[in-house]
Protein backbone atom coordinates (compact mmCIF):
# COMPACT_ATOMS: atom_id res chain seq x y z
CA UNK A 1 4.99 4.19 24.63
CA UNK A 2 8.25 2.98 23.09
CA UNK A 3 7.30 1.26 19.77
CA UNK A 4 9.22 -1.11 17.43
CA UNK A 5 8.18 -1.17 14.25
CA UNK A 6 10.02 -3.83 11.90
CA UNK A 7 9.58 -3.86 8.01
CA UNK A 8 11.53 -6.49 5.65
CA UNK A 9 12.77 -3.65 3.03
CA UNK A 10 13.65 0.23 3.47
CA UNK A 11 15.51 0.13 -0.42
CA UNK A 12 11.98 -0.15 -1.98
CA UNK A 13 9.20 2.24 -0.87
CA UNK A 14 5.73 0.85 -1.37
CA UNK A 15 2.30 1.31 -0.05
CA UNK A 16 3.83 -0.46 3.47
CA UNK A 17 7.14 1.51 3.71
CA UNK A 18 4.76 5.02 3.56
CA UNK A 19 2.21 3.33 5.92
CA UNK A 20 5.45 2.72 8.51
CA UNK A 21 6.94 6.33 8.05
CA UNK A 22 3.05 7.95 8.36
CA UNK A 23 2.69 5.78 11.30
CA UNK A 24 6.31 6.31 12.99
CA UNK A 25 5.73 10.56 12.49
CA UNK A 26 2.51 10.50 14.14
CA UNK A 27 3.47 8.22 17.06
CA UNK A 28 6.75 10.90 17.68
CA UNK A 29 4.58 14.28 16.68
CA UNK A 30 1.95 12.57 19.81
CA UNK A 31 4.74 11.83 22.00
CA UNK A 32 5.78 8.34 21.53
CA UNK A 33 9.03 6.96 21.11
CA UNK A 34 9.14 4.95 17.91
CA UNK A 35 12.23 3.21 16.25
CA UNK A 36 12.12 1.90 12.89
CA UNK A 37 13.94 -1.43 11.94
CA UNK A 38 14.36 -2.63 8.83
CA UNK A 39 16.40 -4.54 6.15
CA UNK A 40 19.15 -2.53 4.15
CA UNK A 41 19.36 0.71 3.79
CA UNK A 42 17.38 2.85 1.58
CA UNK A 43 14.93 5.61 0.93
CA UNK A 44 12.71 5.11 3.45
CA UNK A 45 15.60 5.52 6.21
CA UNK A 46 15.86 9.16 4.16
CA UNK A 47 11.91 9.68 4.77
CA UNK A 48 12.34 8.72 8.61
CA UNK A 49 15.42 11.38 8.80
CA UNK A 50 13.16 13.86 7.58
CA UNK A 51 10.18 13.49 9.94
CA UNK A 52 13.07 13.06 12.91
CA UNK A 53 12.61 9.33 13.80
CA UNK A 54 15.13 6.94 14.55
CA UNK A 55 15.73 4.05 12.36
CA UNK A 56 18.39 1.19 12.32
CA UNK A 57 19.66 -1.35 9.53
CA UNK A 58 18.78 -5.17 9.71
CA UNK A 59 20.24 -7.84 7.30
CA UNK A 60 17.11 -9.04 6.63
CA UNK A 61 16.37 -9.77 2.55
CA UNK A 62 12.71 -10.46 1.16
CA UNK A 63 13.06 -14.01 -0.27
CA UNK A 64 13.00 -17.19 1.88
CA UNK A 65 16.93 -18.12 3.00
CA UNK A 66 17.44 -20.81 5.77
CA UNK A 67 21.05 -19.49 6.92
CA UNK A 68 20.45 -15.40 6.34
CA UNK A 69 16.65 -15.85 8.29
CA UNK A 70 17.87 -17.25 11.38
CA UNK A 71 20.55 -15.17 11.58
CA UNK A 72 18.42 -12.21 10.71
CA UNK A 73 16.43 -13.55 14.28
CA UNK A 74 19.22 -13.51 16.56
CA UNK A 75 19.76 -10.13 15.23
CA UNK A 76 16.47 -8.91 15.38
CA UNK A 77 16.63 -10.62 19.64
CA UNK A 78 19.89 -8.95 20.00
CA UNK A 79 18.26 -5.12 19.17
CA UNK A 80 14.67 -5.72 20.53
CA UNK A 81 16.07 -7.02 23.91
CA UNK A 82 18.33 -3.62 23.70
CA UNK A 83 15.30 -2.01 22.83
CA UNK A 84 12.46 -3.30 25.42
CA UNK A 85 10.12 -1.43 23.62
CA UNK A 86 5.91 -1.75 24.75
CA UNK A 87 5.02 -2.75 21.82
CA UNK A 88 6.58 -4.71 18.62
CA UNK A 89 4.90 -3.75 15.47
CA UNK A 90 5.53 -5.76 12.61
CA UNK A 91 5.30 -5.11 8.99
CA UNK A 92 5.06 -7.02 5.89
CA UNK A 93 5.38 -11.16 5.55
CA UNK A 94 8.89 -11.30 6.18
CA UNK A 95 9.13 -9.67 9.02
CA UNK A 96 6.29 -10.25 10.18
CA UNK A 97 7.16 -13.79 11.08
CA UNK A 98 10.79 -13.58 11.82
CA UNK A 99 9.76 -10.53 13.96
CA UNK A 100 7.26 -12.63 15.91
CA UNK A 101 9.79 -15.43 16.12
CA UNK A 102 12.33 -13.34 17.91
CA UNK A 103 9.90 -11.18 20.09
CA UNK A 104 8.22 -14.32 21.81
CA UNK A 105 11.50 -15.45 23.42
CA UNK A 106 11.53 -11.79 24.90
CA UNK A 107 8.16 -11.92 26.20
CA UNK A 108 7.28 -8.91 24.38
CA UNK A 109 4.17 -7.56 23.26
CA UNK A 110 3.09 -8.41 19.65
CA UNK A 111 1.18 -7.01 16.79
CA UNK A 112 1.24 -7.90 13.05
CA UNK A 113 -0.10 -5.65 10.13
CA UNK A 114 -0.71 -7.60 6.86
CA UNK A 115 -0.49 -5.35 4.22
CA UNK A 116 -1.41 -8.37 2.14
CA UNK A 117 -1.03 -11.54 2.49
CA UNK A 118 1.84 -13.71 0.71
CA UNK A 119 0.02 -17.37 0.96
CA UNK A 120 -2.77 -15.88 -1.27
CA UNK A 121 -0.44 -13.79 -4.09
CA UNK A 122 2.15 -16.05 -4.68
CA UNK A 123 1.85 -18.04 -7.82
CA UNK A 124 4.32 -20.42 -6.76
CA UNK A 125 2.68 -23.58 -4.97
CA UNK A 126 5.81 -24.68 -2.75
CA UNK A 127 5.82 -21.16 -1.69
CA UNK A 128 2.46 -20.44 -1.43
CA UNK A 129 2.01 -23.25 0.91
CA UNK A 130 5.32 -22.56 3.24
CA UNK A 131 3.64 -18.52 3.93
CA UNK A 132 0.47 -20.35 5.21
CA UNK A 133 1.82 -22.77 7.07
CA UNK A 134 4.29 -19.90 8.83
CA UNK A 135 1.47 -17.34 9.10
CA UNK A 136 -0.78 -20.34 10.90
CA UNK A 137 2.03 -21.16 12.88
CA UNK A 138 3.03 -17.18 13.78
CA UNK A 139 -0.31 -16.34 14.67
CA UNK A 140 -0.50 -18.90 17.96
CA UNK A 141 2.92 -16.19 19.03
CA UNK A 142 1.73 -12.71 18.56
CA UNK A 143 -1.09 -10.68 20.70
CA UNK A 144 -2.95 -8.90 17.49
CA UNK A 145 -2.81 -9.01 13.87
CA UNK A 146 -4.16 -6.01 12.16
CA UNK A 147 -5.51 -6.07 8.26
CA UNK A 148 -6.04 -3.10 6.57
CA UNK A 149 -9.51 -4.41 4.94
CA UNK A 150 -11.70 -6.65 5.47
CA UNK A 151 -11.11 -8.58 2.43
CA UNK A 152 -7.77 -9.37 4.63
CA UNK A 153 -9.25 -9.88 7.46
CA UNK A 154 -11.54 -12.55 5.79
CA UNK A 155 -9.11 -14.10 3.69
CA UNK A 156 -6.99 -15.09 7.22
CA UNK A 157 -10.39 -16.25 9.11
CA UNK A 158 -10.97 -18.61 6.33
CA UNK A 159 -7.27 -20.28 6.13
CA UNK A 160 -6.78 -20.51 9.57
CA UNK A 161 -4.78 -17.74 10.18
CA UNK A 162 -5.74 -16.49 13.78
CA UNK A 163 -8.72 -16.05 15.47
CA UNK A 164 -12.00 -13.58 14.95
CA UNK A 165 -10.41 -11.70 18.21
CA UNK A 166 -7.16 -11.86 17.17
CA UNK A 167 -7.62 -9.68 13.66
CA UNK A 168 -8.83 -6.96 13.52
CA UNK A 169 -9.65 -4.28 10.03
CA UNK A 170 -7.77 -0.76 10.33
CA UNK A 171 -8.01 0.83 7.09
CA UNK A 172 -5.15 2.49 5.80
CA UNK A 173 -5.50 6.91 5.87
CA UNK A 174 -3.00 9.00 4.52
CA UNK A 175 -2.35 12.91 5.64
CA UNK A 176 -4.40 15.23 4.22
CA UNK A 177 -2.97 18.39 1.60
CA UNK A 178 -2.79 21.82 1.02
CA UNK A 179 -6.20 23.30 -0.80
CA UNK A 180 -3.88 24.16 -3.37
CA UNK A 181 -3.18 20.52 -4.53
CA UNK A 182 -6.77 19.53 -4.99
CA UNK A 183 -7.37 18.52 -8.91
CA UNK A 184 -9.81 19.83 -11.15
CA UNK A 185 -11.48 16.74 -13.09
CA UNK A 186 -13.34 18.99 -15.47
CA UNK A 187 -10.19 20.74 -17.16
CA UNK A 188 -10.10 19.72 -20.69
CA UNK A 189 -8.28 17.50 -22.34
CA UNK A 190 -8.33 15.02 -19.39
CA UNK A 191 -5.07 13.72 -18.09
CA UNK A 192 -4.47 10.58 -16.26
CA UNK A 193 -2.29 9.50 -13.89
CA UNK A 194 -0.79 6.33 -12.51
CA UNK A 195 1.02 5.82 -9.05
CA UNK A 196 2.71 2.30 -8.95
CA UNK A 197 6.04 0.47 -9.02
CA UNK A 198 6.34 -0.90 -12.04
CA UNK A 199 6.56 -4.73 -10.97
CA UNK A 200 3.82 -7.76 -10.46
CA UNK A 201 0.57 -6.72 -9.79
CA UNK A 202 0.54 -4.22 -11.42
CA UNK A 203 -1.18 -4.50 -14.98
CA UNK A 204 0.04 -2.06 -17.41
CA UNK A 205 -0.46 -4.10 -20.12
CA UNK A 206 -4.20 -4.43 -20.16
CA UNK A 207 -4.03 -0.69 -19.93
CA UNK A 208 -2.23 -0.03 -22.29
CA UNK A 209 -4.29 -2.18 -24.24
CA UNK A 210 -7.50 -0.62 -23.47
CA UNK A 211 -6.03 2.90 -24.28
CA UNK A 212 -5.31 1.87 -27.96
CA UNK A 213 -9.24 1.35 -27.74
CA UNK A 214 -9.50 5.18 -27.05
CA UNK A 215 -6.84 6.89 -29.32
CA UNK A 216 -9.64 9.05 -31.13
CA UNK A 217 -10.30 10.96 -27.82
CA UNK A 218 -7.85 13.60 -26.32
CA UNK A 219 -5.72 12.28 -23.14
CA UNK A 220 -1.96 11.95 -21.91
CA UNK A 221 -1.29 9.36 -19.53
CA UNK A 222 1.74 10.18 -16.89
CA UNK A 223 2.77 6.57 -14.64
CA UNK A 224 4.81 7.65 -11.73
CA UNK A 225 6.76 5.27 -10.79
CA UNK A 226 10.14 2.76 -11.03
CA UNK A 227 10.49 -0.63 -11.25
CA UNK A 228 11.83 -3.51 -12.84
CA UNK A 229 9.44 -3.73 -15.80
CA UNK A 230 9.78 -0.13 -16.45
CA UNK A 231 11.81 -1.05 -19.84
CA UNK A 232 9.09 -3.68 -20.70
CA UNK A 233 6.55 -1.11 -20.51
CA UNK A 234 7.78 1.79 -21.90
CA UNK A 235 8.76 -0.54 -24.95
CA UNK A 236 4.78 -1.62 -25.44
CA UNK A 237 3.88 1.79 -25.08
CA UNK A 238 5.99 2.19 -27.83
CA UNK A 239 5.00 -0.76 -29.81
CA UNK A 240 1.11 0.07 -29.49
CA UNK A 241 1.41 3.59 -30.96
CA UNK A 242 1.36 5.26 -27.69
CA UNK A 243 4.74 6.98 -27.55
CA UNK A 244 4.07 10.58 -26.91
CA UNK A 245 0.50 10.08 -25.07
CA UNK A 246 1.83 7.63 -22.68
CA UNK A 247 5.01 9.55 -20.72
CA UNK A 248 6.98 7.56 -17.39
CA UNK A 249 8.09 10.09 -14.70
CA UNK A 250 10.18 7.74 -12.43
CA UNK A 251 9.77 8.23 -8.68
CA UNK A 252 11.48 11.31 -8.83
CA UNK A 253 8.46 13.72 -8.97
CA UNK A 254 6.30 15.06 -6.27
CA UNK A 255 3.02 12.44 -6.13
CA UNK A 256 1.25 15.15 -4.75
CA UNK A 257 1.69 17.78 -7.54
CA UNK A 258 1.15 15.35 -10.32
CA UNK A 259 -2.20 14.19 -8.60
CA UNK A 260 -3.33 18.13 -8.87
CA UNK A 261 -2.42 17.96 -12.01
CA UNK A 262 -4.73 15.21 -13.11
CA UNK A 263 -8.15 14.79 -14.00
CA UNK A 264 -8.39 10.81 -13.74
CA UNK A 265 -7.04 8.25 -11.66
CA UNK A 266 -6.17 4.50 -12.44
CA UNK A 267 -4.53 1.34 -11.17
CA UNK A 268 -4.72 -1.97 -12.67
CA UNK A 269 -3.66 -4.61 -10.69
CA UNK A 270 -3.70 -8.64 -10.25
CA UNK A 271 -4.49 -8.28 -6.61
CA UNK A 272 -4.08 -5.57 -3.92
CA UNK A 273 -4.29 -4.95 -0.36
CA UNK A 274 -5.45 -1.40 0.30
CA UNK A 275 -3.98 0.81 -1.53
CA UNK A 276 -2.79 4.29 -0.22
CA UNK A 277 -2.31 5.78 -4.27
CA UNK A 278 -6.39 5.66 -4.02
CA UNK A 279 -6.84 7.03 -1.00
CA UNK A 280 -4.43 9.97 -2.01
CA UNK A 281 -5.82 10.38 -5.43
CA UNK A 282 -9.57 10.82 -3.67
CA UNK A 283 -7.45 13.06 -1.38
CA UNK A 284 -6.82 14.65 -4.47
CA UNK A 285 -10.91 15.25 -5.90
CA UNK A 286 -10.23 12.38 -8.81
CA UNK A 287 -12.34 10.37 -9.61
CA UNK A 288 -10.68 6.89 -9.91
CA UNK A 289 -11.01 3.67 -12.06
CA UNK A 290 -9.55 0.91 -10.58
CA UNK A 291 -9.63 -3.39 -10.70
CA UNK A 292 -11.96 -4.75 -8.46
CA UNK A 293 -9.67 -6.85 -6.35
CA UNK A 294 -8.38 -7.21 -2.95
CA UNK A 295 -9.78 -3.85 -0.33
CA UNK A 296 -10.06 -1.61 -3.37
CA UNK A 297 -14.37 -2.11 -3.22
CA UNK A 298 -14.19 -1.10 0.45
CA UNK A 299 -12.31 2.05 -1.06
CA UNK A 300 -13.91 3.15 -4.13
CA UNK A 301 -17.63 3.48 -3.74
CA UNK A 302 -18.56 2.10 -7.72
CA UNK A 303 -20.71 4.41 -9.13
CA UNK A 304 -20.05 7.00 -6.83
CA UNK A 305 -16.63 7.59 -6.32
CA UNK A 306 -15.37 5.73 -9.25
CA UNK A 307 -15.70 2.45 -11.31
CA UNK A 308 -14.25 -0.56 -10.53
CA UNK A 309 -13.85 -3.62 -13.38
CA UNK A 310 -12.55 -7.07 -13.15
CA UNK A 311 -8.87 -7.62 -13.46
CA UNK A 312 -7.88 -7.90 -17.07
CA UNK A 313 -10.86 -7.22 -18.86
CA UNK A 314 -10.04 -4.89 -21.52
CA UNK A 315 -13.75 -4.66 -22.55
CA UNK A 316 -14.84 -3.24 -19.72
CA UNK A 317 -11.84 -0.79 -18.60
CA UNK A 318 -12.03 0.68 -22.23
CA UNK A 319 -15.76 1.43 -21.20
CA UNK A 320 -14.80 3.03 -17.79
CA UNK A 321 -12.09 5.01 -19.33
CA UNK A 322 -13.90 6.31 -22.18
CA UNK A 323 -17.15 7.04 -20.15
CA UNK A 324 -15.00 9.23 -17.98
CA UNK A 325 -12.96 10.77 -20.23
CA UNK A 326 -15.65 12.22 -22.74
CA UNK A 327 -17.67 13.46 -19.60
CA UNK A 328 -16.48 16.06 -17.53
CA UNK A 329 -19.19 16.64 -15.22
CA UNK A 330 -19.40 12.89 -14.16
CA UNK A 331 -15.38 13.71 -13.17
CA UNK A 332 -16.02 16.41 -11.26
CA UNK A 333 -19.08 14.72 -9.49
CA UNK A 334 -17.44 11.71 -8.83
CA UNK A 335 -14.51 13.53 -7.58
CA UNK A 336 -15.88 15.55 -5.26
CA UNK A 337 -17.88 12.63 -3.78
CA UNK A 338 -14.34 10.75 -3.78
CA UNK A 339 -13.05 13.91 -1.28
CA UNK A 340 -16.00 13.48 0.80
CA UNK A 341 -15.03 9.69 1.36
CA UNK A 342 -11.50 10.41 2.45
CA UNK A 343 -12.72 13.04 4.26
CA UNK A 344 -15.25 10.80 6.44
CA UNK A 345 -12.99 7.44 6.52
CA UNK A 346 -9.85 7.65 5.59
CA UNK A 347 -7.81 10.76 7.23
CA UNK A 348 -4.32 8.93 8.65
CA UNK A 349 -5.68 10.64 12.15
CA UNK A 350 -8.47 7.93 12.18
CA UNK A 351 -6.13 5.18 11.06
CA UNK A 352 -3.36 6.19 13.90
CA UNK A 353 -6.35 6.49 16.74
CA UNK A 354 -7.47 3.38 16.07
CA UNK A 355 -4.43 1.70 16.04
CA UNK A 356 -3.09 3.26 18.77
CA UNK A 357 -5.47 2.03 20.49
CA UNK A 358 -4.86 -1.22 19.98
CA UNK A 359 -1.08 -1.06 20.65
CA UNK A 360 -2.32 -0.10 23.98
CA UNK A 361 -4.94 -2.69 24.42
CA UNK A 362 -1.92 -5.35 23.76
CA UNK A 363 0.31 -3.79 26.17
CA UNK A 364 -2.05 -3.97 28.34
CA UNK A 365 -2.66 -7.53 28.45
């Protein structure tokens, strides 16, 4: 199959822009013929070099704009109808509806992936309400629209957003590691580790917060990561007496190395999708404490696997921090059983069959 897949942004790489190059690698590694589209150029272009896959540059920008939008569809026309590929495959809001718009008037085959969805994050009303009323009106033009948890898949079924055989749940996998980069929860004194851009959802200040609540016990914290707020945080790291225990990396580092490294994973966010930094820190053997929003539940088995608190509640993420870091068997336990997880649900081979299989269930219709 020849496959288009279109994402808004290649200059910022997030959860989608790794779920694209993953996705892109195995098609070409099985035999397909994938081309990635997107908006600017950046470091995921670099990632699709690397893995062999062909990319091209759009004009395409994040943020609603009239003028740039439409002409980002007659551009997006002009290289799909070049193209012809089986199957358009359509990432993230933005492009996910101009995408759609341009496809239809080819008569080409359809499918969106929500990596989350903008109607329901967006604390702007005007905007908020504009996403919905696109993604209602997008779904009547595309042949499948994939979620990557059910949460998602929910969340559209109940605002109107396409039809119970129209979406369908893939959850996210990510490629599995060398033995050598599997963590050891149970070294002593615990480190743990972030992986997140340093922007809106994420919550680094009820972290931070809650770690103040737990500078008696022995811990570093390392946040990998960029981002705009990276200033702002490292200055309230600063300001609540956690310079030197709290350290920022940058995106620079290996994610894969630091997660070995580590004997506790967290993210604090406002709202999620499904987030690959979980899956790879379970990859990993850590056990991972995480806010219980969005897919993360259908991730992170609480109890088992990890503990999961409501979004900023500093009460109860000081408990789940301090439980773990004072006992090192209940790491390693809940680590292990993490592995086993990823292991059973969440290899990227399970997440590329499946959806695979879809592509081809759309192209044949």
């Amino acid at each position: 199959m020849r496959v288009a897949l279109i994402i808004t942004r290649s200059d910022a790489v997030g959860g989608a822009q790794i779920h694209v190059r993953d996705l892109a690698q195995a098609l070409k590694e099985d035999g397909h013929d994938p081309v990635v589209l997107a908006g600017e150029r950046g470091p995921l272009f670099g990632m699709l070099d690397d893995v062999g896959v062909e990319h091209r540059a759009l004009s395409m920008v994040r943020e609603l704009s009239p003028l740039r939008d439409l002409g980002a569809i007659i551009e997006l026309r002009r290289q799909l109808s070049v193209l012809r590929p089986d199957v358009v495959a359509l990432h993230s809001s933005k492009a996910g509806i101009l995408g759609r718009l341009a496809a239809r008037k080819l008569g080409l085959p359809v499918v969106f992936t929500a990596h989350g969805w903008a109607f329901a994050t967006s604390k702007n009303g005007v905007r908020e309400k504009t996403y919905l009323w696109l993604e209602r009106l997008c779904a009547r033009h595309c042949d499948g629209i994939i979620t990557v948890s059910e949460h998602a898949r929910r969340l559209a079924l109940e605002n109107g957003v396409g039809t119970p055989d129209l979406v369908r749940t893939i959850h996210n996998g990510v490629p599995d590691v060398l033995p050598r980069l599997q963590s050891e929860p149970g070294v002593f004194p615990p480190r743990i580790v972030v992986v997140a851009r340093l922007q809106p959802p994420k919550d680094y200040g009820t972290l931070f917060a809650a770690l103040t609540n737990l500078r008696a016990l022995p811990w570093s914290l390392r946040w990998i990561g960029d981002g705009p707020r990276r200033v702002h945080a490292e200055r309230l790291a600063a300001r609540l007496g956690l310079h030197g225990r709290v350290t920022f990396s940058g995106s620079s580092v290996t994610v894969d190395d630091e997660l070995s490294r580590a004997q506790v994973f967290v993210l604090t966010s406002l709202h999620e999708g499904f987030p690959l930094s979980i899956l790879e820190a379970m990859r990993a053997g850590l056990p991972v404490v995480a806010t219980d929003v969005g897919g993360i539940p259908e991730s992170v088995d609480h109890g088992r696997t990890g503990l999961l608190v409501a979004p900023q509640d500093e009460t109860s993420l000081t408990e789940a921090l301090g439980r773990l870091l004072q006992d090192a068997a209940l790491r390693k336990d809940m680590g292990a059983a993490g592995r086993t997880r990823y292991e059973r649900k969440f290899d990227v081979a399970r997440q590329y069959a499946a959806t695979l299989r879809f592509y081809r269930e759309v192209a044949a219709r």
